[in-house]
PDB file of N, CA and C in Angstrom:
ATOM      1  N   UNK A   1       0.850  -1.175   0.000  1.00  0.00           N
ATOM      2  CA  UNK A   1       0.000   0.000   0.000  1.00  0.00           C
ATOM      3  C   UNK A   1       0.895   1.238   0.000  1.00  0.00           C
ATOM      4  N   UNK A   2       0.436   2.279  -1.040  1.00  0.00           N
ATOM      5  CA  UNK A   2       1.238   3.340  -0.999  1.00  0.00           C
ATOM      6  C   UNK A   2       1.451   3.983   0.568  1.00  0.00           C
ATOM      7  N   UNK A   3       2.213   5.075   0.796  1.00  0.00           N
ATOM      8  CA  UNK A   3       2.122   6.092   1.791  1.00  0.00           C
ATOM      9  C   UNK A   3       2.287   7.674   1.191  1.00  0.00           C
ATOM     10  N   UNK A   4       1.545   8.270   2.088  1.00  0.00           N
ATOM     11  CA  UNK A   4       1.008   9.716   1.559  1.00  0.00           C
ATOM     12  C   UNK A   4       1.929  10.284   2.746  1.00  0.00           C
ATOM     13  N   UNK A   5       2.732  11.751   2.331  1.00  0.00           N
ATOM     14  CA  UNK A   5       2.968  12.789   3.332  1.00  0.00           C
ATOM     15  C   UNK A   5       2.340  13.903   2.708  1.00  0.00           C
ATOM     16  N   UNK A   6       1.312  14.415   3.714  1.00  0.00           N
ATOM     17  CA  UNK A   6       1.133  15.782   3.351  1.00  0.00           C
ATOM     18  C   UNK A   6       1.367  17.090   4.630  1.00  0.00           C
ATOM     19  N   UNK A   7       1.785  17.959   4.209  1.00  0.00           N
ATOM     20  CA  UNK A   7       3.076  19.002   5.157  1.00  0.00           C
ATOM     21  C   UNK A   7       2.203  20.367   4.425  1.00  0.00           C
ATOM     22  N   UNK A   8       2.422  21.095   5.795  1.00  0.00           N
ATOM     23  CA  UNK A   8       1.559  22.536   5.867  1.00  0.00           C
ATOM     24  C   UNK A   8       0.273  22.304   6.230  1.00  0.00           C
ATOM     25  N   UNK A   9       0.014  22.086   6.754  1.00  0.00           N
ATOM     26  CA  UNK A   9      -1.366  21.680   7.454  1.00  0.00           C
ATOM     27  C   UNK A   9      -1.870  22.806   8.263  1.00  0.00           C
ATOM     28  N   UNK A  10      -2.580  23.825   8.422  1.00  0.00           N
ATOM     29  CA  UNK A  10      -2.933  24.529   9.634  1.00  0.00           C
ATOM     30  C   UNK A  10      -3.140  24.027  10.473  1.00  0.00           C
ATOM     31  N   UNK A  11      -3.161  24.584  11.759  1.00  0.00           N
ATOM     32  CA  UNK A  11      -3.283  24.264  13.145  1.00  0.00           C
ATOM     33  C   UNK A  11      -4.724  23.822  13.204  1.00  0.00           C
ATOM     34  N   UNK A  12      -5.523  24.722  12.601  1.00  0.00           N
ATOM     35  CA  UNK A  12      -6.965  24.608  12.855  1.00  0.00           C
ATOM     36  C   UNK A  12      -7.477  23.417  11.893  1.00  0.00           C
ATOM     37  N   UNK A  13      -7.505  23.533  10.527  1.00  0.00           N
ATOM     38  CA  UNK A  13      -7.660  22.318  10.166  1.00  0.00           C
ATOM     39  C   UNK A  13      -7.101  20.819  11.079  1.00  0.00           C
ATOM     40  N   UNK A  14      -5.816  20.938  11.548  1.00  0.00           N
ATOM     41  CA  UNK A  14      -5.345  19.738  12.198  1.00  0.00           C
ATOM     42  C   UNK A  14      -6.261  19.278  13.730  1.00  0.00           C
ATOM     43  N   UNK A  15      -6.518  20.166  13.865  1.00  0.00           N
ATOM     44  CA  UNK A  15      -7.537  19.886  15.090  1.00  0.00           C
ATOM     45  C   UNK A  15      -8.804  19.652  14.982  1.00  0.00           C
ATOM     46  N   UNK A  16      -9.381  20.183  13.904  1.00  0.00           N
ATOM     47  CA  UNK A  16     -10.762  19.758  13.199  1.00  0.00           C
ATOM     48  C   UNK A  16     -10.868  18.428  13.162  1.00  0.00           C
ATOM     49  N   UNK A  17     -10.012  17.458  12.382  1.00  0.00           N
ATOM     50  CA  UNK A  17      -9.156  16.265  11.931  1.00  0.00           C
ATOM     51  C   UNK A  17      -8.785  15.281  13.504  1.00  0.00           C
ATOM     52  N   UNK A  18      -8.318  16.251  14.251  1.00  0.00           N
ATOM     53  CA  UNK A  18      -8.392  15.497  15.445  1.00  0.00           C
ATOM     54  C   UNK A  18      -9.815  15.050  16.007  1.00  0.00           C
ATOM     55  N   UNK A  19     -10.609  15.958  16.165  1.00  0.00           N
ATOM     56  CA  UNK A  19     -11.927  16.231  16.468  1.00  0.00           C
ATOM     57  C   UNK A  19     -12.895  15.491  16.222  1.00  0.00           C
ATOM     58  N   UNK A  20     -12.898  15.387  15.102  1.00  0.00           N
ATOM     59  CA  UNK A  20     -13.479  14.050  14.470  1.00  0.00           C
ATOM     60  C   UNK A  20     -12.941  12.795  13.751  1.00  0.00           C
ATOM     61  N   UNK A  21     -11.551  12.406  13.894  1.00  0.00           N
ATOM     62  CA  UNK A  21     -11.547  11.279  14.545  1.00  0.00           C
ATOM     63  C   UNK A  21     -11.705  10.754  15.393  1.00  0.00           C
ATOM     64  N   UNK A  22     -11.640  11.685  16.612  1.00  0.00           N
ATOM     65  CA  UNK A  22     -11.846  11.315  18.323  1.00  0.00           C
ATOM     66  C   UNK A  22     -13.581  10.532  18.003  1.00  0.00           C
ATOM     67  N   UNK A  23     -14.262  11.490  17.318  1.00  0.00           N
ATOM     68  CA  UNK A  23     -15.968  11.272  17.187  1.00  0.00           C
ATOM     69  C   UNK A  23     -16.099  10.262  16.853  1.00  0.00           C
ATOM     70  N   UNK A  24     -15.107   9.706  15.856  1.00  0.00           N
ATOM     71  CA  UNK A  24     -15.243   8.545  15.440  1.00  0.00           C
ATOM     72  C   UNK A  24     -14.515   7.556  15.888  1.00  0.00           C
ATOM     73  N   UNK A  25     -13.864   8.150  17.007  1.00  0.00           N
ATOM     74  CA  UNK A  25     -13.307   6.357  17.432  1.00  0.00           C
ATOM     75  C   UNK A  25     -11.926   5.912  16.549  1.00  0.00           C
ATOM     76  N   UNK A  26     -11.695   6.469  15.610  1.00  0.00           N
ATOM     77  CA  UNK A  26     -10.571   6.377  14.590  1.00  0.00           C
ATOM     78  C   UNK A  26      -9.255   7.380  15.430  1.00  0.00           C
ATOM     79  N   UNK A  27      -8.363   6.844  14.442  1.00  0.00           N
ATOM     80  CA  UNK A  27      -6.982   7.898  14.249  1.00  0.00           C
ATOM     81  C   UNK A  27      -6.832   9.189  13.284  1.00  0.00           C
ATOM     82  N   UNK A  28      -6.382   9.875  13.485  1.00  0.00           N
ATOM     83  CA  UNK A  28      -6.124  10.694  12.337  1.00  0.00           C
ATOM     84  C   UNK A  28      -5.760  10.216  11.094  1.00  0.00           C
ATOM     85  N   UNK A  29      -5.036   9.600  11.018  1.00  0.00           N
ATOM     86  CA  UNK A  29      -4.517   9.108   9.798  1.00  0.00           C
ATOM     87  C   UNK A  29      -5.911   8.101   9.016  1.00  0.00           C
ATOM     88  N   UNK A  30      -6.544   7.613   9.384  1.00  0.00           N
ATOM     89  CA  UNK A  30      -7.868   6.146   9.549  1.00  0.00           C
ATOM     90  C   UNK A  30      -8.930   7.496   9.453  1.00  0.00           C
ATOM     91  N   UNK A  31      -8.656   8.623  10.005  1.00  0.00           N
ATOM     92  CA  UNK A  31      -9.901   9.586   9.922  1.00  0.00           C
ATOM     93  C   UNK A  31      -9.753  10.494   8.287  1.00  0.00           C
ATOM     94  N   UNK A  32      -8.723  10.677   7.669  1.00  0.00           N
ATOM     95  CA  UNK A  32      -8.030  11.351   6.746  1.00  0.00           C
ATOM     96  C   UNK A  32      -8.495  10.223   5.355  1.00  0.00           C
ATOM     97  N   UNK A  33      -8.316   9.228   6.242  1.00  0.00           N
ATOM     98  CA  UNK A  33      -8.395   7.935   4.926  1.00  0.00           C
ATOM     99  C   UNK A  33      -9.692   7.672   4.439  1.00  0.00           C
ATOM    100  N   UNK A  34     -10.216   7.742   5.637  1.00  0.00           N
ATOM    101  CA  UNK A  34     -12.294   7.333   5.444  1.00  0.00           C
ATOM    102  C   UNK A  34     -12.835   8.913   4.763  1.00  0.00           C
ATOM    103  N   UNK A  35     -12.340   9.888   5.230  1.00  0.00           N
ATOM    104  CA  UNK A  35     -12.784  11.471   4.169  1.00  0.00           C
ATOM    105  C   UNK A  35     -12.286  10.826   3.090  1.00  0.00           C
ATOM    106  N   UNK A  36     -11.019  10.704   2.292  1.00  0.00           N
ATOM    107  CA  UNK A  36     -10.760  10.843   0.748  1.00  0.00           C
ATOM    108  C   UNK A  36     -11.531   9.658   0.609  1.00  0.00           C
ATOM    109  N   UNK A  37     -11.944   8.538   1.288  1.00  0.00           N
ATOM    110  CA  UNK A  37     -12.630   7.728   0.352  1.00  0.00           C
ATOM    111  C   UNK A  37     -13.857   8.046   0.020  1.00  0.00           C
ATOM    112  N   UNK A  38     -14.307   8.771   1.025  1.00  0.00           N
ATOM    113  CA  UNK A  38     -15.795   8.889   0.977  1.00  0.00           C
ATOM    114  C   UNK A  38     -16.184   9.893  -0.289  1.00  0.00           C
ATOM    115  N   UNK A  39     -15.221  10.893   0.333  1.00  0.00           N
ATOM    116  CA  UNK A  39     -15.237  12.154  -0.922  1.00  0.00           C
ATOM    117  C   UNK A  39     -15.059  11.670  -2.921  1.00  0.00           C
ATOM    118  N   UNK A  40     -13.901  10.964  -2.960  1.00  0.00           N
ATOM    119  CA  UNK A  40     -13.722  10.035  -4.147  1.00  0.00           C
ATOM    120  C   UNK A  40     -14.598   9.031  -4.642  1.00  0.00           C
ATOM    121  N   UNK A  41     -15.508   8.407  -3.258  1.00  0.00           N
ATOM    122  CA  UNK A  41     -16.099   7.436  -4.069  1.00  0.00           C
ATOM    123  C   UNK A  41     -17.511   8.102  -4.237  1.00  0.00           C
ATOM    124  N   UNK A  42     -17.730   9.272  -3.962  1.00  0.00           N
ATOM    125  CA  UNK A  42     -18.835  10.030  -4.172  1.00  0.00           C
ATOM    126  C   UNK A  42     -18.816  11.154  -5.325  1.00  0.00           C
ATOM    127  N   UNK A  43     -17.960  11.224  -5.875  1.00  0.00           N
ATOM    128  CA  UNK A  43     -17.138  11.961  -6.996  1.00  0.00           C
ATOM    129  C   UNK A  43     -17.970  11.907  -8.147  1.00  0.00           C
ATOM    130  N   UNK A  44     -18.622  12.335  -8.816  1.00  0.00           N
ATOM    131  CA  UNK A  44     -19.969  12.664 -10.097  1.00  0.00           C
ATOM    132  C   UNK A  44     -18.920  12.391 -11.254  1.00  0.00           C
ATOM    133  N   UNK A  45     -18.445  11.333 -12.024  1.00  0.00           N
ATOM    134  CA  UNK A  45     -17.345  11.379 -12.837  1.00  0.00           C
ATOM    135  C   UNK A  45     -17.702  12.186 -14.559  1.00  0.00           C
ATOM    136  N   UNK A  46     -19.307  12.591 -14.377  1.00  0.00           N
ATOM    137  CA  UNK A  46     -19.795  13.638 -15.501  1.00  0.00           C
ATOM    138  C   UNK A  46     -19.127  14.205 -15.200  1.00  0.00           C
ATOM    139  N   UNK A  47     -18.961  15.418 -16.539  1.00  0.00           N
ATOM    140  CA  UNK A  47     -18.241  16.544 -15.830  1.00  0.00           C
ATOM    141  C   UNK A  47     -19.942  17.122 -16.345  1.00  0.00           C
ATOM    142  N   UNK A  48     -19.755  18.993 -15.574  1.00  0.00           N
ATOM    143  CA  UNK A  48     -21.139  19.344 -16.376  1.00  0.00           C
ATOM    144  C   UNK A  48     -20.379  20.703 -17.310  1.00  0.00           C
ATOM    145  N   UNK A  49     -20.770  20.630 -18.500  1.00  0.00           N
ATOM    146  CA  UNK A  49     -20.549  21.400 -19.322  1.00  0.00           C
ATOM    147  C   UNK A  49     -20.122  23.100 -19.084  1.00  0.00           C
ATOM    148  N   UNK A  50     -18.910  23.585 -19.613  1.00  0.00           N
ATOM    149  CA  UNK A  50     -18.618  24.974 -18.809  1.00  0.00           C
ATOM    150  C   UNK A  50     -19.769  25.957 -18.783  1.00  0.00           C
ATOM    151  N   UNK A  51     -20.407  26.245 -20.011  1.00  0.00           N
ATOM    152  CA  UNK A  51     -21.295  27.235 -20.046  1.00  0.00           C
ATOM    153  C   UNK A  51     -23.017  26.803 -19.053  1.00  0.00           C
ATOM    154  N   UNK A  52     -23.029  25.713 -19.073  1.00  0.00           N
ATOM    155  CA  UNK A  52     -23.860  25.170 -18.275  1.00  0.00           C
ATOM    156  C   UNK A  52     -23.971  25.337 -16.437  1.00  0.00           C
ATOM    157  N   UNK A  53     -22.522  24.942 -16.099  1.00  0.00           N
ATOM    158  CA  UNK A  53     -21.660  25.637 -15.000  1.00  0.00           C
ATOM    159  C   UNK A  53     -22.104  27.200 -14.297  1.00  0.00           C
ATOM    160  N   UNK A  54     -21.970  27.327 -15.220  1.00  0.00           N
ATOM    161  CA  UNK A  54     -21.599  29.054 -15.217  1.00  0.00           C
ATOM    162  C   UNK A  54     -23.255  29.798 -14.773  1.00  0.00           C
ATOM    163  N   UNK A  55     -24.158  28.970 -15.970  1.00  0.00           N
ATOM    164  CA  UNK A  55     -25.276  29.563 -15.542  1.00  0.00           C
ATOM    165  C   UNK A  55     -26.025  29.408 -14.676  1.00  0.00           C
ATOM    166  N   UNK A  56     -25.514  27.703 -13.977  1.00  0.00           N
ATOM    167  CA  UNK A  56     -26.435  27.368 -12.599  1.00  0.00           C
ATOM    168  C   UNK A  56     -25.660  28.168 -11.694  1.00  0.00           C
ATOM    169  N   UNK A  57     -24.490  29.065 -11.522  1.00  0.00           N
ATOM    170  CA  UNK A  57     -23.969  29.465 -10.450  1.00  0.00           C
ATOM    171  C   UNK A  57     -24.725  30.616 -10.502  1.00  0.00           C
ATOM    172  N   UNK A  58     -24.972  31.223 -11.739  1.00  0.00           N
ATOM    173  CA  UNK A  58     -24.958  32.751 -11.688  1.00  0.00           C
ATOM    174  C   UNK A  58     -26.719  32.838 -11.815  1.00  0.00           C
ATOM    175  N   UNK A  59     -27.246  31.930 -12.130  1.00  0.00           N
ATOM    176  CA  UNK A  59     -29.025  32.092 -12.263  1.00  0.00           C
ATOM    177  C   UNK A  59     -29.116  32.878 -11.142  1.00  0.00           C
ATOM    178  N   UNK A  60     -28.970  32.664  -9.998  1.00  0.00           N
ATOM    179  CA  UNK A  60     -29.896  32.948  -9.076  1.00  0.00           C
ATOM    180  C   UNK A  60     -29.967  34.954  -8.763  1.00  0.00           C
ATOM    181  N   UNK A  61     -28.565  35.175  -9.561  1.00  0.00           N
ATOM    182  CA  UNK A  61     -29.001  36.598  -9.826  1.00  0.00           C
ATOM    183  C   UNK A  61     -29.224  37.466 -10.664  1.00  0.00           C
ATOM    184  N   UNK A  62     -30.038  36.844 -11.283  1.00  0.00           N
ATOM    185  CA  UNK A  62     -31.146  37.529 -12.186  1.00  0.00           C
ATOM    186  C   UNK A  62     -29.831  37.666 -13.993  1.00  0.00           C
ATOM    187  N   UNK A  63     -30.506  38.198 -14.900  1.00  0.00           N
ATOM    188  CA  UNK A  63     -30.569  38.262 -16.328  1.00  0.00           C
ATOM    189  C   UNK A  63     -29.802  39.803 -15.951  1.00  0.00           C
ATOM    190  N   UNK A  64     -29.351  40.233 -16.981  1.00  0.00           N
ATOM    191  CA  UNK A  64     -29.163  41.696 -17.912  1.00  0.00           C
ATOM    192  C   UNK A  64     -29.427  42.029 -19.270  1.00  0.00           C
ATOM    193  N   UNK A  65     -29.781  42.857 -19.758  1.00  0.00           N
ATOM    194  CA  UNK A  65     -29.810  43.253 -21.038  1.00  0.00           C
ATOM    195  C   UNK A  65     -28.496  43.838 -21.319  1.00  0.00           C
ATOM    196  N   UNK A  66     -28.137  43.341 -22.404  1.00  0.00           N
ATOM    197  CA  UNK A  66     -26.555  43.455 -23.197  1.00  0.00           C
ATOM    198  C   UNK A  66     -27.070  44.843 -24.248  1.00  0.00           C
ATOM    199  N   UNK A  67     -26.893  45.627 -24.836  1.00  0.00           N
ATOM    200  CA  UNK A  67     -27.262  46.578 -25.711  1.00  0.00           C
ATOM    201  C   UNK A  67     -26.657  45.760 -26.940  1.00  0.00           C
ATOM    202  N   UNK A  68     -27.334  46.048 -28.366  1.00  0.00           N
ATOM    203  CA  UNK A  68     -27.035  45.681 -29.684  1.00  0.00           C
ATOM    204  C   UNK A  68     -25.496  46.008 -30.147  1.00  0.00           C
ATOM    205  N   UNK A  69     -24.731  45.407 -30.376  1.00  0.00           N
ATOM    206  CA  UNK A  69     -23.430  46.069 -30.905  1.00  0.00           C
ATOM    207  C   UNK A  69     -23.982  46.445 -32.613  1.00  0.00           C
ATOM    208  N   UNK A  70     -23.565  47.446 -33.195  1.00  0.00           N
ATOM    209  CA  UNK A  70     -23.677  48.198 -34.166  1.00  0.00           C
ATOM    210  C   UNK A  70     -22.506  47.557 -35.003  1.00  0.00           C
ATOM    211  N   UNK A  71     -22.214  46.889 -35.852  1.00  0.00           N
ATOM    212  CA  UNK A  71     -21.172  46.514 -36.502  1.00  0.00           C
ATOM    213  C   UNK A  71     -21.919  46.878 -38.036  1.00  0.00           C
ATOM    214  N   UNK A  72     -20.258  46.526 -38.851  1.00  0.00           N
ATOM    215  CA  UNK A  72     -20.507  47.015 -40.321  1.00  0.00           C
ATOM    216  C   UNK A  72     -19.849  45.605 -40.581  1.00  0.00           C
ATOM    217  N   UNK A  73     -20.784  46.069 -42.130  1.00  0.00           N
ATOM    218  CA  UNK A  73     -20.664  45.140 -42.606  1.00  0.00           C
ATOM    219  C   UNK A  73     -19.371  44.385 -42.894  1.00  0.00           C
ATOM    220  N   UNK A  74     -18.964  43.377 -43.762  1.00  0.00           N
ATOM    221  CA  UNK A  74     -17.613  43.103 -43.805  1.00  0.00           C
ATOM    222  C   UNK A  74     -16.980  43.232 -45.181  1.00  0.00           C
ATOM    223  N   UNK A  75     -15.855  43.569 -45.019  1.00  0.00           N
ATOM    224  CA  UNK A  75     -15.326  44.416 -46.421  1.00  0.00           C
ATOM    225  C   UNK A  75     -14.707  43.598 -47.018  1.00  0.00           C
ATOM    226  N   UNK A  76     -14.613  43.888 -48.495  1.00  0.00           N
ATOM    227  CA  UNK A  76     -13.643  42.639 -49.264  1.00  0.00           C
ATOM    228  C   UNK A  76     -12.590  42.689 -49.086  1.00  0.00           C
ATOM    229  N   UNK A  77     -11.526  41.989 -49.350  1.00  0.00           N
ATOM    230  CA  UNK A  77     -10.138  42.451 -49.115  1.00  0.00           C
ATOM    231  C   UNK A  77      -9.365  42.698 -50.065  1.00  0.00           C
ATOM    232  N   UNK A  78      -8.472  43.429 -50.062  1.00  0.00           N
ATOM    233  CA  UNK A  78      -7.613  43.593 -51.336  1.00  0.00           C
ATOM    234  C   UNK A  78      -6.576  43.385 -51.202  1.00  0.00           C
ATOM    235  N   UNK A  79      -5.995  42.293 -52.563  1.00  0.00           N
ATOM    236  CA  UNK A  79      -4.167  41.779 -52.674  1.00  0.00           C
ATOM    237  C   UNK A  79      -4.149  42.284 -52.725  1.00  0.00           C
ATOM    238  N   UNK A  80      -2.900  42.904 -53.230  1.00  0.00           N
ATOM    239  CA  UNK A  80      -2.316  43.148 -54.227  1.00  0.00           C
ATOM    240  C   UNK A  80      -1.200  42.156 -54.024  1.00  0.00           C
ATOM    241  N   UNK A  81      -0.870  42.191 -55.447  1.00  0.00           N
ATOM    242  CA  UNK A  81      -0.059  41.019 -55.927  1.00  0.00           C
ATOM    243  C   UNK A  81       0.928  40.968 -56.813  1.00  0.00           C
TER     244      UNK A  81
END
């Protein structure tokens, strides 16, 4: 079985981590292990589409009106050659 080091940990996170492993009767390390599994094996392996993304975050505050951009038409181009 592999082994993981992970370094920089806050204080507060590390005690959170203590906290509830204590709750659970586990170790830290046995408490660290049962989160990534749980989190991973609960993992949605869809992804959901970016623009799709975007609009369930931002629906909930409301629409805008964009004004018309005014463009011209498009011009031919000229070689010369």
């Amino acid at each position: 079985m592999a082994a993981m080091t992970i370094r920089n940990i806050d204080e507060a996170l590390k005690r959170k981590l203590r906290i509830r492993a204590a709750t659970h009767g586990r170790s830290m390390e046995d408490e660290a292990r049962a989160i990534l599994r749980a989190v991973l094996a609960s993992e949605d392996p869809v992804t959901v589409p970016l623009g799709e993304a975007i609009q369930r975050r931002f629906s909930a505050l409301g629409g805008v009106e964009l004004p018309d951009i005014v463009r011209e038409p498009i011009r031919d181009v000229e070689l010369d050659g």
